[in-house]
Protein backbone atom coordinates (compact mmCIF):
# COMPACT_ATOMS: atom_id res chain seq x y z
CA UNK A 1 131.71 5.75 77.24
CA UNK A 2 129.92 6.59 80.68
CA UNK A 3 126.27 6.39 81.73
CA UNK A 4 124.90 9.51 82.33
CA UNK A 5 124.49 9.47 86.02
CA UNK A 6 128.11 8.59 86.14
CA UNK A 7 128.87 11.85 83.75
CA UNK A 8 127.08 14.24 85.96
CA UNK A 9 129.10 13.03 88.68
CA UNK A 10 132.04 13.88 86.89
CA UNK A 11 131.25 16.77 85.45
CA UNK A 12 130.56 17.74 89.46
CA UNK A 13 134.43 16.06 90.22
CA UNK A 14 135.54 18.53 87.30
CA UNK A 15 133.49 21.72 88.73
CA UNK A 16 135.29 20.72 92.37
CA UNK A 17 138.91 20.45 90.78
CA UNK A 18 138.45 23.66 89.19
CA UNK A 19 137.44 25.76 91.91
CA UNK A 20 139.78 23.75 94.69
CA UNK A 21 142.80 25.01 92.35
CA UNK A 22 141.20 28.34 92.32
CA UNK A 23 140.83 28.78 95.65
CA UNK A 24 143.99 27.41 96.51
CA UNK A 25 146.58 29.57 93.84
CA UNK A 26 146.66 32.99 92.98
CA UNK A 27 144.85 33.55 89.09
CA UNK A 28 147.97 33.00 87.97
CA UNK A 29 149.41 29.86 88.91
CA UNK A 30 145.77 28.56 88.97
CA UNK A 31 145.88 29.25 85.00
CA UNK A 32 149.15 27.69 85.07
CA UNK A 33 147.63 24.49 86.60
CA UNK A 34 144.64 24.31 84.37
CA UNK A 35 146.68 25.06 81.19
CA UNK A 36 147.05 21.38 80.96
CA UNK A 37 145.72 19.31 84.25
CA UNK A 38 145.35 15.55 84.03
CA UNK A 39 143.52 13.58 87.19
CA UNK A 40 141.69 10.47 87.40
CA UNK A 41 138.34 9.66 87.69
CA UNK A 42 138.84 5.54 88.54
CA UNK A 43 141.42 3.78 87.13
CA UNK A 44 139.05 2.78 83.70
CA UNK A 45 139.13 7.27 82.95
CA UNK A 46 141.72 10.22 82.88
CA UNK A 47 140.31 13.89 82.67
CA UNK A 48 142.54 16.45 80.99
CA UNK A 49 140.98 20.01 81.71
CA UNK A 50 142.28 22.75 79.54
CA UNK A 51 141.87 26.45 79.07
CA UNK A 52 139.49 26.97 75.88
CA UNK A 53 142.21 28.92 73.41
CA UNK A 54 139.63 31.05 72.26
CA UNK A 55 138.08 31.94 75.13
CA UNK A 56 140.16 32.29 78.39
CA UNK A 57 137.07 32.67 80.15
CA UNK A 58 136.08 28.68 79.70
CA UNK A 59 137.67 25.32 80.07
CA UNK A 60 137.24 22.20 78.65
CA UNK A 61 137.52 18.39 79.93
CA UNK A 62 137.95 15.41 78.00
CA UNK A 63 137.33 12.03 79.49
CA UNK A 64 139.95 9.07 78.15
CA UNK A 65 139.48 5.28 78.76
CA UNK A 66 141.91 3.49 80.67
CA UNK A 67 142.50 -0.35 79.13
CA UNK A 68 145.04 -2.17 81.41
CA UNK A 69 146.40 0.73 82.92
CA UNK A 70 146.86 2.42 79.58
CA UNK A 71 145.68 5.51 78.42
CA UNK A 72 143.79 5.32 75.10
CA UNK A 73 143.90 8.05 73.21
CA UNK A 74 141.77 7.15 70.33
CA UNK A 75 139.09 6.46 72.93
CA UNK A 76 137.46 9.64 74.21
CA UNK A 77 134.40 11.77 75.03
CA UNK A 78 134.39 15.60 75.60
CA UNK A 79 132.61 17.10 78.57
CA UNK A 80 130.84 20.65 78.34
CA UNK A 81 132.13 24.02 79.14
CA UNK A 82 132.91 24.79 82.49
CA UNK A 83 133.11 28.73 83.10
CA UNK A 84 136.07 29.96 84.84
């Protein structure tokens, strides 16, 4: 879906989304924000980050491509861990 220089710059633009929201909101809201957070990378991928169910402690990001302004959901690749 993305070369991989273009991944690790991602994965960086996750890292920085995380910790701005953390340094931003108390744990709580911050949680509350990263239950479920959607942001763009360009307007060809979304990134939803999520808090790992099993493991409150870690968060996951999934990239999505964006066809025509449409999200395609059956079009994806899933980023590593990030540690909270």
């Amino acid at each position: 879906m993305t070369e991989p220089k273009e991944l690790d710059q991602i994965k960086a633009f996750v890292l920085g989304l995380i910790a701005g929201i953390k340094d931003t909101h108390s744990p709580e809201e911050a949680d509350r924000h990263l239950e479920d957070y959607w942001n763009s990378w360009d307007s060809t991928i979304d990134i939803n980050i999520w808090i790992d169910d099993s493991d409150p402690q870690k968060y996951l990001a999934t990239l999505y491509r964006v066809v025509d302004g449409i999200r395609d959901d059956e079009t994806f690749q899933r980023l590593d861990y990030f540690l909270e």
